[in-house]
N, C-alpha and C. Protein backbone atom coordinates (compact mmCIF):
# COMPACT_ATOMS: atom_id res chain seq x y z
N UNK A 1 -15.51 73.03 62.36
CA UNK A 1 -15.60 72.34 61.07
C UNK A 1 -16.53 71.16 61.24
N UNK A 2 -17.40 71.07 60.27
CA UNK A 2 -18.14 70.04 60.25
C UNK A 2 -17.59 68.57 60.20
N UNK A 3 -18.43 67.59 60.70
CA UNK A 3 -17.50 66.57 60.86
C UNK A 3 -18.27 65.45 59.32
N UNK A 4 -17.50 64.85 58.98
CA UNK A 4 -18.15 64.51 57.41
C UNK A 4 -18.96 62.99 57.81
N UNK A 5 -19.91 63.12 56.86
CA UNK A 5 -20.45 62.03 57.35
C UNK A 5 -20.14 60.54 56.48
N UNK A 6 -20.10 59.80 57.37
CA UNK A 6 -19.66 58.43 56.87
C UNK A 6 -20.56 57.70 55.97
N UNK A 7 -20.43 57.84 54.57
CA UNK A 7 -21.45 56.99 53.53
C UNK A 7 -21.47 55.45 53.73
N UNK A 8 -22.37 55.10 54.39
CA UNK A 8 -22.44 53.33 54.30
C UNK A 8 -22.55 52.99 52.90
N UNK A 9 -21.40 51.90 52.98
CA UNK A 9 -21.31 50.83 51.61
C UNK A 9 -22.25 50.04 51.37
N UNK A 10 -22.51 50.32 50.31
CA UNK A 10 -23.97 49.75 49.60
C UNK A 10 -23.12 47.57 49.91
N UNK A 11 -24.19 46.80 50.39
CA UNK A 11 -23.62 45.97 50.32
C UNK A 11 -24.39 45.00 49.39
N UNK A 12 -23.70 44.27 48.85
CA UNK A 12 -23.77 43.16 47.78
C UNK A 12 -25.12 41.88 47.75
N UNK A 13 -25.47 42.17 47.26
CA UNK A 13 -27.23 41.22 47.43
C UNK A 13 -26.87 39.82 47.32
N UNK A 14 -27.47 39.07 47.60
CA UNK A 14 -27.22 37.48 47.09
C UNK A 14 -27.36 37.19 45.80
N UNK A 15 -28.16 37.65 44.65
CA UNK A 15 -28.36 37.28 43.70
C UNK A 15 -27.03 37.95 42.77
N UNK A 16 -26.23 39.16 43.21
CA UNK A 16 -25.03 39.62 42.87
C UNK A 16 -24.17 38.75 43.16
N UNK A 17 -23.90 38.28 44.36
CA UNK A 17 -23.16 37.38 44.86
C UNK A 17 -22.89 36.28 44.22
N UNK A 18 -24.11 35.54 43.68
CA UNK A 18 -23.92 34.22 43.29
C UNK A 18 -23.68 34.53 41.80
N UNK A 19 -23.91 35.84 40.88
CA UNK A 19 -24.23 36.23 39.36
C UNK A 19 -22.22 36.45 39.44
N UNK A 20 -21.29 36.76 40.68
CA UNK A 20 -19.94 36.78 40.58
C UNK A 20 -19.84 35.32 40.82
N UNK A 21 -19.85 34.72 41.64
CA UNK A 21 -19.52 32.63 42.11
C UNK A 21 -19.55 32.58 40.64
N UNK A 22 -20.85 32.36 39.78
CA UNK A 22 -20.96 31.98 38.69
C UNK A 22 -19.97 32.58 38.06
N UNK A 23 -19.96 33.86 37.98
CA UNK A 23 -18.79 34.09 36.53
C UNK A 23 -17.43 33.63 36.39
N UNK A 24 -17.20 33.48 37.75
CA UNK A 24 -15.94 33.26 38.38
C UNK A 24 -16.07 31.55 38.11
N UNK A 25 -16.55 30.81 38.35
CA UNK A 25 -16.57 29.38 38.41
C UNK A 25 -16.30 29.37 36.41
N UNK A 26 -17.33 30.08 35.65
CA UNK A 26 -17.36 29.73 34.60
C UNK A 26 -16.17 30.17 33.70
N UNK A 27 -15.37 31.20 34.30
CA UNK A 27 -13.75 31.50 33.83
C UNK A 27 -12.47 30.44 34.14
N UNK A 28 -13.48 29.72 35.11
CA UNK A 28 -11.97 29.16 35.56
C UNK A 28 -12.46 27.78 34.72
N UNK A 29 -13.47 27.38 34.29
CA UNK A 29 -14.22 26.27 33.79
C UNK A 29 -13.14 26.80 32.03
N UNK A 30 -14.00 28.02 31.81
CA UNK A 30 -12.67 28.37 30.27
C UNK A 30 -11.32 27.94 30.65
N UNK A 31 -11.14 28.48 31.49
CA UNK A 31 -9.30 28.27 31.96
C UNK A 31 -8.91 27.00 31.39
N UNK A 32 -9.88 25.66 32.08
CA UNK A 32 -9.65 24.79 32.20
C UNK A 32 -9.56 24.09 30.39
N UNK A 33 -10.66 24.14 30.11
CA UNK A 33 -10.70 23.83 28.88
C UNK A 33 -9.97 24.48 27.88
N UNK A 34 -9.64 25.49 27.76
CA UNK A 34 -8.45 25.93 26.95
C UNK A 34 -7.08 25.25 27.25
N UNK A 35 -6.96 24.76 28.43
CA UNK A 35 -5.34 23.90 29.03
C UNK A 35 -5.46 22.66 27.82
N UNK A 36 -6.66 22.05 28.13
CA UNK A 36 -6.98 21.04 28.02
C UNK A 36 -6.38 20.79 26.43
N UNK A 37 -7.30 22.16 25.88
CA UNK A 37 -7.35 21.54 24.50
C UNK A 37 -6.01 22.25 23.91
N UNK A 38 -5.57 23.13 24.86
CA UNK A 38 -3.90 23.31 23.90
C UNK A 38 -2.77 21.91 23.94
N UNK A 39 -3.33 21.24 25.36
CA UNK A 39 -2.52 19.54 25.76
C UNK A 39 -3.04 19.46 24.89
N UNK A 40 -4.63 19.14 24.30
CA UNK A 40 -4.60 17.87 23.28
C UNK A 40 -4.23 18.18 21.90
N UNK A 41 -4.28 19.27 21.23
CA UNK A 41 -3.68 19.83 20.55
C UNK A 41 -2.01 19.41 19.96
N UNK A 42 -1.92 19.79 21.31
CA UNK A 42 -0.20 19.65 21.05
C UNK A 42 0.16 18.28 20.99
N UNK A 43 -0.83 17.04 21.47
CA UNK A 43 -0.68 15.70 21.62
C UNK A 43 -0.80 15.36 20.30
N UNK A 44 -2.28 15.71 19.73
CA UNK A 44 -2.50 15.60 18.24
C UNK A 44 -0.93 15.92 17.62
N UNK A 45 -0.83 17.15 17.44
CA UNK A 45 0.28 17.34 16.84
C UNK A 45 1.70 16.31 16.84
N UNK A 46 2.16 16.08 17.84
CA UNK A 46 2.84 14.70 18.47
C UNK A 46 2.71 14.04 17.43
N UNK A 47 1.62 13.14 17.48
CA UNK A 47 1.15 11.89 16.89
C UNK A 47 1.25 12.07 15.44
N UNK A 48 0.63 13.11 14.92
CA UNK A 48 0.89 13.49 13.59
C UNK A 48 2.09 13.59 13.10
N UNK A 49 2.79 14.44 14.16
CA UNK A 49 4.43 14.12 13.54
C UNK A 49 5.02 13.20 13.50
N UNK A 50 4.51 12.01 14.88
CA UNK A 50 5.16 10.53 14.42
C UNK A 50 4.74 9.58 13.31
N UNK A 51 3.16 9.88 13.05
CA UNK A 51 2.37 9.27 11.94
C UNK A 51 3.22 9.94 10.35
N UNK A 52 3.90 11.12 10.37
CA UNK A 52 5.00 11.44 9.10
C UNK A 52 6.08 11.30 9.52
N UNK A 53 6.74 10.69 10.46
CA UNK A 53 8.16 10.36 10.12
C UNK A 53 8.14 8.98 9.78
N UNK A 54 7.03 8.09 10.42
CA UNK A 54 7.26 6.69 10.11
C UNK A 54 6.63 6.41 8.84
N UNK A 55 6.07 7.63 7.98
CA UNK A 55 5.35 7.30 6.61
C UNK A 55 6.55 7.67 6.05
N UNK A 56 7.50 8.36 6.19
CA UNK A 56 8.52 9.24 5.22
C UNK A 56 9.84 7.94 5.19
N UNK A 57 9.79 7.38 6.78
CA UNK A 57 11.00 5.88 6.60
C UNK A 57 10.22 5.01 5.48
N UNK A 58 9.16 4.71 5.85
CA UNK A 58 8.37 4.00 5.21
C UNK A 58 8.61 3.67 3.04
N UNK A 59 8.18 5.18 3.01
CA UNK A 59 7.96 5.36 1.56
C UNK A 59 9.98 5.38 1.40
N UNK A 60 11.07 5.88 2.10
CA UNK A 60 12.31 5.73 1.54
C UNK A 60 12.19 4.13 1.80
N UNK A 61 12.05 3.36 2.45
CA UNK A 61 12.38 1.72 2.44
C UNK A 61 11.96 0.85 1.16
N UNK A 62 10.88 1.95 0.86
CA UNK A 62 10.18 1.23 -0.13
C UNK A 62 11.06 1.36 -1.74
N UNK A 63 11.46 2.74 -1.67
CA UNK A 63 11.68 3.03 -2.50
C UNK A 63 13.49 2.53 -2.91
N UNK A 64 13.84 1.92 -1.39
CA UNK A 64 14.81 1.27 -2.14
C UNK A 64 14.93 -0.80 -2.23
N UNK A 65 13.34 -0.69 -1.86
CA UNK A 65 13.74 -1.88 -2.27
C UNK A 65 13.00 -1.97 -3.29
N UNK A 66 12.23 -1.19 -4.05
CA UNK A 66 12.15 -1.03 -5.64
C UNK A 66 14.10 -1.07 -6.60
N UNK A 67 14.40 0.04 -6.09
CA UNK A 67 15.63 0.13 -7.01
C UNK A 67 16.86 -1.01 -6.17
N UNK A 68 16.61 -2.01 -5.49
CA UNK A 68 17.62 -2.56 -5.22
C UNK A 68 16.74 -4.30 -5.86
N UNK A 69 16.25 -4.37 -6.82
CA UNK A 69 15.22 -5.65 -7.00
C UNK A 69 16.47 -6.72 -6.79
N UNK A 70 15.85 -8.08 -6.98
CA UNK A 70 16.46 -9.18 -7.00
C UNK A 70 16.39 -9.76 -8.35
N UNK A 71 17.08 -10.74 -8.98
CA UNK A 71 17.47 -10.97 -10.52
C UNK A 71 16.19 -12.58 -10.56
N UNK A 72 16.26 -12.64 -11.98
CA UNK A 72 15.68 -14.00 -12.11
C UNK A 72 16.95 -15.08 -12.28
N UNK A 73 15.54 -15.99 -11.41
CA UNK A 73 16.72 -17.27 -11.04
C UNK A 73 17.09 -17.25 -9.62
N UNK A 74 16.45 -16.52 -8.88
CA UNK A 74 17.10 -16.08 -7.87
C UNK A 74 16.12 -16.89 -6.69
N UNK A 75 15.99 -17.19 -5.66
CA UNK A 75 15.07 -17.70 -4.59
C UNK A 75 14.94 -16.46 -3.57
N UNK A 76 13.61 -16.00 -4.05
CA UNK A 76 13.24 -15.11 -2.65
C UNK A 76 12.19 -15.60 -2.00
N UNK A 77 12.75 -15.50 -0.31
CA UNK A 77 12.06 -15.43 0.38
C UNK A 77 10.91 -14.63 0.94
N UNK A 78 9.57 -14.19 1.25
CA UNK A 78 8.97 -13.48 1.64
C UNK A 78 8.34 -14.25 3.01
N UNK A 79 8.38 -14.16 3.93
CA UNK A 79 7.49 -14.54 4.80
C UNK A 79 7.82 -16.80 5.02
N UNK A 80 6.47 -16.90 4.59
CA UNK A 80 6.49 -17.92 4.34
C UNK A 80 6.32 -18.89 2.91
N UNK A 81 6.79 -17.39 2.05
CA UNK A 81 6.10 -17.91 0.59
C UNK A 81 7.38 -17.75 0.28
N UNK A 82 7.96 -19.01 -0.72
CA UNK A 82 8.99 -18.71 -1.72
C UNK A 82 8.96 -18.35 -3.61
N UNK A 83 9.46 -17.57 -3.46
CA UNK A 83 9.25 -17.59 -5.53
C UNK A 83 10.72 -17.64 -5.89
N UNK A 84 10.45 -17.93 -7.17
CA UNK A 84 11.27 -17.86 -8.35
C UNK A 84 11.11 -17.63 -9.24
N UNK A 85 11.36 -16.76 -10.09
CA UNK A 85 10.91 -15.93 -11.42
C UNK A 85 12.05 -16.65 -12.45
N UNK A 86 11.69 -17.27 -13.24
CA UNK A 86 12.66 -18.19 -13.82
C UNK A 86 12.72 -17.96 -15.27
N UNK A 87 11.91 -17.28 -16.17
CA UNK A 87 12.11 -16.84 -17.41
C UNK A 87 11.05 -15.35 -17.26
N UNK A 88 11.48 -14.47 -18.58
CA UNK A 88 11.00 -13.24 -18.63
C UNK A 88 11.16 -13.30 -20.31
N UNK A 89 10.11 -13.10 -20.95
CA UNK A 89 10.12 -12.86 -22.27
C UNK A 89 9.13 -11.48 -22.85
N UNK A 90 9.73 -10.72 -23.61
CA UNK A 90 9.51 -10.13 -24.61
C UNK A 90 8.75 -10.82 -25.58
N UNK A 91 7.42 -11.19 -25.87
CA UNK A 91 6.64 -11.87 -27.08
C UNK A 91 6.42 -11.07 -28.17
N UNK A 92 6.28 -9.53 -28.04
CA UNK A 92 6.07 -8.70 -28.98
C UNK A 92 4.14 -8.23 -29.44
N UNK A 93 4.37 -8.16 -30.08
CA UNK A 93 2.27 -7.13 -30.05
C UNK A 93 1.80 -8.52 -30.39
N UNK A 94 1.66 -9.64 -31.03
CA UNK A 94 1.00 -10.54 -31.72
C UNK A 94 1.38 -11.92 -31.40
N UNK A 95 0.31 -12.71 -30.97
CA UNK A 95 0.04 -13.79 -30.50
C UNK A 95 -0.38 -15.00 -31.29
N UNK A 96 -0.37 -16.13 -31.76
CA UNK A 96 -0.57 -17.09 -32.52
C UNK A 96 -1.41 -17.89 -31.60
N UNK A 97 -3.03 -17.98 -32.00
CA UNK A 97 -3.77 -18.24 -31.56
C UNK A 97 -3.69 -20.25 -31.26
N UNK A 98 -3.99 -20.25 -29.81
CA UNK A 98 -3.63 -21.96 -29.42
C UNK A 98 -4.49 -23.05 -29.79
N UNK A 99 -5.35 -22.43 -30.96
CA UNK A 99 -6.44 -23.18 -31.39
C UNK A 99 -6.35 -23.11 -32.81
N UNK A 100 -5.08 -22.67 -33.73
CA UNK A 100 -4.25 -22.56 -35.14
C UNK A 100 -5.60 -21.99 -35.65
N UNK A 101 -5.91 -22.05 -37.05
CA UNK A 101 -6.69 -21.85 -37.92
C UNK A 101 -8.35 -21.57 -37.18
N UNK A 102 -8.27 -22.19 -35.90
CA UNK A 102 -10.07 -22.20 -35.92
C UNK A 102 -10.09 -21.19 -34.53
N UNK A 103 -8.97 -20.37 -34.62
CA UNK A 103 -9.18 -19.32 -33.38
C UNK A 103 -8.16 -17.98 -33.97
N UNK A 104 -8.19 -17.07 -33.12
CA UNK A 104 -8.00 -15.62 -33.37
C UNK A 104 -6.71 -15.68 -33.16
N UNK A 105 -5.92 -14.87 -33.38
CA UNK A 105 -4.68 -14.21 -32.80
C UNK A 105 -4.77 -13.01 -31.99
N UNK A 106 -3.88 -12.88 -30.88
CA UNK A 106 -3.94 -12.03 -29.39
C UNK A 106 -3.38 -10.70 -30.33
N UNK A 107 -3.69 -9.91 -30.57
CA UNK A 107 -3.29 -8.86 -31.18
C UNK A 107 -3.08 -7.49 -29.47
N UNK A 108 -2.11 -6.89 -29.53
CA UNK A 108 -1.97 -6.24 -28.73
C UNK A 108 -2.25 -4.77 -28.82
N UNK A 109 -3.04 -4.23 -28.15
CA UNK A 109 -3.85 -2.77 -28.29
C UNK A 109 -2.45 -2.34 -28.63
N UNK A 110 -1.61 -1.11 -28.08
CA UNK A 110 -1.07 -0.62 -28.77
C UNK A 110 0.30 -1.14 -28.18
N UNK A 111 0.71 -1.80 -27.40
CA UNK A 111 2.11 -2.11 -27.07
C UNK A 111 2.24 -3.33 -27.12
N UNK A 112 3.47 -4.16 -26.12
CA UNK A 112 3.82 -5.90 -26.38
C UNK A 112 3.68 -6.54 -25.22
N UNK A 113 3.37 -7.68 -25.76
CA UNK A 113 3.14 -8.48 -24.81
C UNK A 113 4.62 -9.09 -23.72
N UNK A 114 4.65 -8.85 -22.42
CA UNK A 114 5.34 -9.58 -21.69
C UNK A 114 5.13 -11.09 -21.15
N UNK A 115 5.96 -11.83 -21.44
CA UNK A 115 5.29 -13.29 -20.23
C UNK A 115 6.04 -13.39 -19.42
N UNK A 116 6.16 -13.91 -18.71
CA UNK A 116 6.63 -14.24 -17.33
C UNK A 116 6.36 -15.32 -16.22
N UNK A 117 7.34 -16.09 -16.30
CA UNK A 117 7.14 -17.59 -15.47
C UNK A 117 7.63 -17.83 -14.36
N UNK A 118 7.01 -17.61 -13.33
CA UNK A 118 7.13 -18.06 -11.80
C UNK A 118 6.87 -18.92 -11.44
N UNK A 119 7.75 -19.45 -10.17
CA UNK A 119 7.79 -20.96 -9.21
C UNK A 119 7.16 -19.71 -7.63
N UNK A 120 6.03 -20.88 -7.43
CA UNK A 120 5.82 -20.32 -6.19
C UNK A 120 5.35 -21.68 -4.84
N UNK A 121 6.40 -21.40 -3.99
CA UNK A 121 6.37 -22.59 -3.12
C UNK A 121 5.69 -22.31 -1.66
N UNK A 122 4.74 -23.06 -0.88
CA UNK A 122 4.07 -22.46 0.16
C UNK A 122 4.17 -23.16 1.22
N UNK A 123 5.47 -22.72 1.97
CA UNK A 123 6.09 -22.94 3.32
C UNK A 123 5.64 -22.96 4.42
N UNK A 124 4.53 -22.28 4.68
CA UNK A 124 3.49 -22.33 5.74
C UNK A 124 3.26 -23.35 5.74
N UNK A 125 2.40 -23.31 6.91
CA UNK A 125 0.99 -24.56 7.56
C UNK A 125 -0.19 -24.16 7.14
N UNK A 126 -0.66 -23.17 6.62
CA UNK A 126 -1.82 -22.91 5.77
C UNK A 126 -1.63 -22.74 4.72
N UNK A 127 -3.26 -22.61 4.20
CA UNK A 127 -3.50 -22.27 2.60
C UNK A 127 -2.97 -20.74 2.16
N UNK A 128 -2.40 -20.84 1.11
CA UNK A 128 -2.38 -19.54 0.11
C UNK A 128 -3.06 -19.39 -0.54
N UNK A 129 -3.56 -17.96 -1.02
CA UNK A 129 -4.15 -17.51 -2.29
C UNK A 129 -3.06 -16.80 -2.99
N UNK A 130 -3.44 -17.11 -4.54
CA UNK A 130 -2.30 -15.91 -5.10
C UNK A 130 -3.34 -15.39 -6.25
N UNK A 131 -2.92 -14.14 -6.16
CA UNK A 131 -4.04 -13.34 -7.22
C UNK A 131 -3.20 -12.57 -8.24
N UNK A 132 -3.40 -11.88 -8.69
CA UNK A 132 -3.06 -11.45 -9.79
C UNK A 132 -1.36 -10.78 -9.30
N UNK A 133 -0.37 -10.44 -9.88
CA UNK A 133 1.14 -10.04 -9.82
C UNK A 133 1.03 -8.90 -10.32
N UNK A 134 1.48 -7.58 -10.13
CA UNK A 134 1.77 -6.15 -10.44
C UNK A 134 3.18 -6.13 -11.15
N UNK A 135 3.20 -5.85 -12.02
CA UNK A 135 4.66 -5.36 -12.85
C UNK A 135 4.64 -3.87 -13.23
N UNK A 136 6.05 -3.33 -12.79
CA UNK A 136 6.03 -1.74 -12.59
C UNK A 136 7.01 -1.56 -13.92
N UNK A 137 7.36 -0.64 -14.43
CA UNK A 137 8.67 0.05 -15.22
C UNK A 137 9.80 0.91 -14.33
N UNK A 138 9.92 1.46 -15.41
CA UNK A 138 11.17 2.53 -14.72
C UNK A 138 10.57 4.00 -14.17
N UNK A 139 9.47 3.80 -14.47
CA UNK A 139 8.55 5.42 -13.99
C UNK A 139 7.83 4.80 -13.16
N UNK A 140 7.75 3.68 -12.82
CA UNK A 140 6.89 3.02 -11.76
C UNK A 140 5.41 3.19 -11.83
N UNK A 141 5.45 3.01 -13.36
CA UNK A 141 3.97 2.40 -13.77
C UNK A 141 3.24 0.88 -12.96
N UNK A 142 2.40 0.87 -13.33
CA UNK A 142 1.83 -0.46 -12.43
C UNK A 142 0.58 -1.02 -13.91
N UNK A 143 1.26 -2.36 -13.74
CA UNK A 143 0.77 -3.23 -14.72
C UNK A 143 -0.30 -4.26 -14.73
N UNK A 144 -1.39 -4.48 -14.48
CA UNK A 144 -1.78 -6.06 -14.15
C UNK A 144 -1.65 -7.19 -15.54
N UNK A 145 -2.21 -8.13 -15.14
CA UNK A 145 -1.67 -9.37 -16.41
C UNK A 145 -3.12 -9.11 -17.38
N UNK A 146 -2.77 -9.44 -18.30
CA UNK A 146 -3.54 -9.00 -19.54
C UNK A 146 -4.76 -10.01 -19.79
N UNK A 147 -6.20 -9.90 -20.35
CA UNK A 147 -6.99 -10.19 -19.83
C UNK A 147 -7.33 -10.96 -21.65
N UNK A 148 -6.36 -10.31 -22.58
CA UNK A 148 -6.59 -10.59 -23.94
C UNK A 148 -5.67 -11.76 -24.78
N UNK A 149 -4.87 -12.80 -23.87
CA UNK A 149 -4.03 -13.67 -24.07
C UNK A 149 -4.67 -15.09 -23.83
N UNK A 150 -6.04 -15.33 -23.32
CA UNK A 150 -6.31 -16.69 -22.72
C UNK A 150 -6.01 -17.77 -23.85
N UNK A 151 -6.42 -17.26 -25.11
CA UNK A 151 -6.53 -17.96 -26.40
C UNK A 151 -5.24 -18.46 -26.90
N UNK A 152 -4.19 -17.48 -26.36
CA UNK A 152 -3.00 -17.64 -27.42
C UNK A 152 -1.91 -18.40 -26.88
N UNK A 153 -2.18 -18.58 -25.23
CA UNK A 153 -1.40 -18.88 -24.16
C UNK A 153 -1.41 -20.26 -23.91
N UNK A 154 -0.57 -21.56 -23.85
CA UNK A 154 -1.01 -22.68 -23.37
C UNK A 154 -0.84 -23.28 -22.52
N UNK A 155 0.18 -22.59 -21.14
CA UNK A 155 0.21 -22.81 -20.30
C UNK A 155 -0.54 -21.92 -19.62
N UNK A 156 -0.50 -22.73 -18.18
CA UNK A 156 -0.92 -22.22 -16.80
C UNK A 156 -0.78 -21.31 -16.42
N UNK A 157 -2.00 -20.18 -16.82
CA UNK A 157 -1.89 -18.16 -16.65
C UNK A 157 -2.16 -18.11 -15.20
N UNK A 158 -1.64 -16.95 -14.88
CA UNK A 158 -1.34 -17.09 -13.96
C UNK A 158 -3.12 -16.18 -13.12
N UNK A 159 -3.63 -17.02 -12.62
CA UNK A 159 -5.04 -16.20 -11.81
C UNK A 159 -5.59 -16.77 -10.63
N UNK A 160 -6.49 -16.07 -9.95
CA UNK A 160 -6.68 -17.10 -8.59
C UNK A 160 -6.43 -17.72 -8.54
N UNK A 161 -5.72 -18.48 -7.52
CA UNK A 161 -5.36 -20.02 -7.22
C UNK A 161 -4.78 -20.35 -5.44
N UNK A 162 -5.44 -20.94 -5.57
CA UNK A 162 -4.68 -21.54 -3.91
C UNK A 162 -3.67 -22.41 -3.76
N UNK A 163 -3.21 -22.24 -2.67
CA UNK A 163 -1.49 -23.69 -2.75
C UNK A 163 -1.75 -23.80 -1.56
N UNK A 164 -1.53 -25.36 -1.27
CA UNK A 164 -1.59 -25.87 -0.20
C UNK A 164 -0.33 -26.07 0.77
N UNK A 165 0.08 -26.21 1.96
CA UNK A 165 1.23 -26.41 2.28
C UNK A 165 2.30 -27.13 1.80
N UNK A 166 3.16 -26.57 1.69
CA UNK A 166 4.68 -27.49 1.19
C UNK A 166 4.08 -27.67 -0.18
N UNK A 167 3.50 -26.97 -1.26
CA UNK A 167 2.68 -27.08 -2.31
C UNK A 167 3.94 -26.32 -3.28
N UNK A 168 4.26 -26.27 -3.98
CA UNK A 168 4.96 -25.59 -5.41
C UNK A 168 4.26 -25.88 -6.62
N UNK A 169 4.16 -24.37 -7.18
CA UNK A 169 3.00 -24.60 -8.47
C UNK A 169 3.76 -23.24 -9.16
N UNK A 170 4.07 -23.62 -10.52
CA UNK A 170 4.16 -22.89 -11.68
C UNK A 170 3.38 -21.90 -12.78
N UNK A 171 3.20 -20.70 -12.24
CA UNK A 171 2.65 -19.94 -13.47
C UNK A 171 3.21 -18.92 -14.22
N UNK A 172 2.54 -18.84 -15.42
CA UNK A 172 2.69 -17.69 -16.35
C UNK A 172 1.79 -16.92 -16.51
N UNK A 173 2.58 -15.46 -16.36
CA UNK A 173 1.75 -14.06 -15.97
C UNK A 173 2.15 -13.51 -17.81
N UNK A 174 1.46 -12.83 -18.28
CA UNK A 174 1.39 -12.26 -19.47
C UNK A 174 0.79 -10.56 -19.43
N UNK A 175 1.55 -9.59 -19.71
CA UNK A 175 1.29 -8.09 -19.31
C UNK A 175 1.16 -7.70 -20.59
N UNK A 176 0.63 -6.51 -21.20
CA UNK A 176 0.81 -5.71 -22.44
C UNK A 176 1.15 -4.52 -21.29
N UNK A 177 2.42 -3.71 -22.16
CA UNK A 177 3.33 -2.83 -21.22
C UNK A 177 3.64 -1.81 -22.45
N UNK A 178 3.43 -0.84 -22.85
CA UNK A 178 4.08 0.50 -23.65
C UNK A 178 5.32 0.00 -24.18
N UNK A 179 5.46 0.41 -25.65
CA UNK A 179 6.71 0.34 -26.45
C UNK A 179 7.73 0.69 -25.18
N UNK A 180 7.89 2.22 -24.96
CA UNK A 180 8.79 2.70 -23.86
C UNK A 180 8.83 1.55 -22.59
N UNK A 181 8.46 0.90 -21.84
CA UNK A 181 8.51 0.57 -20.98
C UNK A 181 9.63 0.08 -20.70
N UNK A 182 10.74 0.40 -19.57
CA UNK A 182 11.88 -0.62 -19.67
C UNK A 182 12.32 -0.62 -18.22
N UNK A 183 12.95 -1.25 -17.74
CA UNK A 183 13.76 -1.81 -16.26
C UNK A 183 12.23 -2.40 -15.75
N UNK A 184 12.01 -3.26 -16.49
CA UNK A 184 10.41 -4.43 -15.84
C UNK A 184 10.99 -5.23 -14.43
N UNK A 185 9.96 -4.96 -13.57
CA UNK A 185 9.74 -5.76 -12.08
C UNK A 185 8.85 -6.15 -11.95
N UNK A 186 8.88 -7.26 -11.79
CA UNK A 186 7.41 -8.26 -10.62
C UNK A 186 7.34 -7.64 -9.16
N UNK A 187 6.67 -7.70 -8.71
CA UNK A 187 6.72 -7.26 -7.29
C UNK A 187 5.71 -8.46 -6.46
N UNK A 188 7.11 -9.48 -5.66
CA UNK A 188 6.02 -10.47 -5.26
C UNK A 188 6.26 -10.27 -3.48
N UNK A 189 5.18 -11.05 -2.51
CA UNK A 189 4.61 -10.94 -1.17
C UNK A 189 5.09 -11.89 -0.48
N UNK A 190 4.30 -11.72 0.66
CA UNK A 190 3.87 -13.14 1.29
C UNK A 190 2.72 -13.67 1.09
N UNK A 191 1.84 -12.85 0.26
CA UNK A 191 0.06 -13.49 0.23
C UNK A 191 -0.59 -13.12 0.93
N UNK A 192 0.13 -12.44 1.94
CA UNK A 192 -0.87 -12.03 3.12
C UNK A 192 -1.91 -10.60 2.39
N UNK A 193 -2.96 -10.34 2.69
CA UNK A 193 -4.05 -9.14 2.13
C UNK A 193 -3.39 -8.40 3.31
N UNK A 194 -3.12 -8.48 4.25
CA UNK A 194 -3.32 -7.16 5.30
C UNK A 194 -1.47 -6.68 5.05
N UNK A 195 -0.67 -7.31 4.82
CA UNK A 195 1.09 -7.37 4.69
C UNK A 195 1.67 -6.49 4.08
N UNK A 196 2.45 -5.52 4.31
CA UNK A 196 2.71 -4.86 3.49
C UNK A 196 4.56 -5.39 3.43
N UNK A 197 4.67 -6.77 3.11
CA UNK A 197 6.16 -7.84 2.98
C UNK A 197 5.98 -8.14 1.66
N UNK A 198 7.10 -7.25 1.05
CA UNK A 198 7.36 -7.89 -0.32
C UNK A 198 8.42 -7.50 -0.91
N UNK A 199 9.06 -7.75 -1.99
CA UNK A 199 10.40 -7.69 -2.69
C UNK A 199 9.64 -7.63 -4.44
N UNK A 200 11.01 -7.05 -5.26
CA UNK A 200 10.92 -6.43 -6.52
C UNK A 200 11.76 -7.44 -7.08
N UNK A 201 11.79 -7.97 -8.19
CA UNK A 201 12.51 -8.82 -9.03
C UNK A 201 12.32 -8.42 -10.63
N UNK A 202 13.64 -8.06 -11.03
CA UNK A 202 13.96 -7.37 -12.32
C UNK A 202 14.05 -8.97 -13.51
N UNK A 203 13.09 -7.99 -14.55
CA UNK A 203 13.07 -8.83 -15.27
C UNK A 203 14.45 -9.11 -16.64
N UNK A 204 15.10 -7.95 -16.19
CA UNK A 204 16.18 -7.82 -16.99
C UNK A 204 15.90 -7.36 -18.80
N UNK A 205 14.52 -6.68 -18.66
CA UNK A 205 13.90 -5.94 -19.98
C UNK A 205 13.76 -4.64 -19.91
């Protein structure tokens, strides 16, 4: 019987050699980066879920210190700012101009006028600004102070203004608010722009 002959194995060139190193280096290079980005992935995810649980405490805190307001007459504290909301009136659509006969009357687009008189005292060591006051309803509308009362009004409206330390200064805010509008809140701060410190005070309308 013939004896079989032994086929030599074709052997592997260098440029084969290094065309496997490479493929092989560049799978494990995928490997790597797929780890990577399922960690960061899943980190993202993390963060996102802590970025909605502390928005979800957030918006319930808020929402009860809307429905838990404080009354007028009352001294709230915020920070370093104190208020007091000390009268709340109903004026109705029409205004009696503060200049009688030789000026207009505040006529109200289609609803009534609110006023509203705050004490605001500034407990800090710095200056305050106070800018305009937001008044919400019961649907948690958002109100600013009315821009059509300067004439009819004769006290101190309430608009930019600064207070100096240990400073207390008195204004009146004036809103036009929808027939419907009812369970009225101020919503006052600390003054701070970046703060999100503040309390709701029912106007008892």
């Amino acid at each position: 019987m013939a004896e079989q002959e032994n086929t030599p194995k074709k052997k592997l060139g260098t440029g084969a050699k290094v065309a496997i190193g490479c493929g092989g280096i560049t799978l494990l290079g995928i490997i790597i980066i797929l780890i990577i980005t399922i960690a960061g992935v899943a980190g993202v995810a993390k963060v996102v879920e802590e970025v909605e649980i502390q928005q979800t405490e957030q918006e319930v805190a808020e929402q009860e210190t809307f429905d838990e307001p404080s009354q007028i007459g009352e001294v709230i504290v915020v920070d370093d700012v104190q208020w007091i909301v000390t009268e709340a009136k109903d004026l109705g659509s029409t205004l009696k101009s503060s200049y009688g006969a030789y000026g207009d009357d505040c006529v109200a687009n289609s609803g009534t006028f609110i006023k509203v008189t705050i004490k605001i005292k500034n407990n800090s060591k710095e200056m305050v600004s106070v800018s305009d006051l937001y008044l919400y309803d019961s649907e948690e509308r958002e109100f600013i102070t009315s821009s059509d009362v300067y004439s009819c009004i004769e006290d101190e409206l309430f608009i930019f203004d600064n207070i100096n330390p240990g400073i207390e200064k008195t204004f009146v805010a004036v809103y036009e608010v929808p027939d419907d509008a009812t369970d009225l809140k101020i919503k006052v701060g600390d003054l701070d722009f970046f703060s999100n410190e503040y309390k709701y005070v029912s106007l008892g309308l």
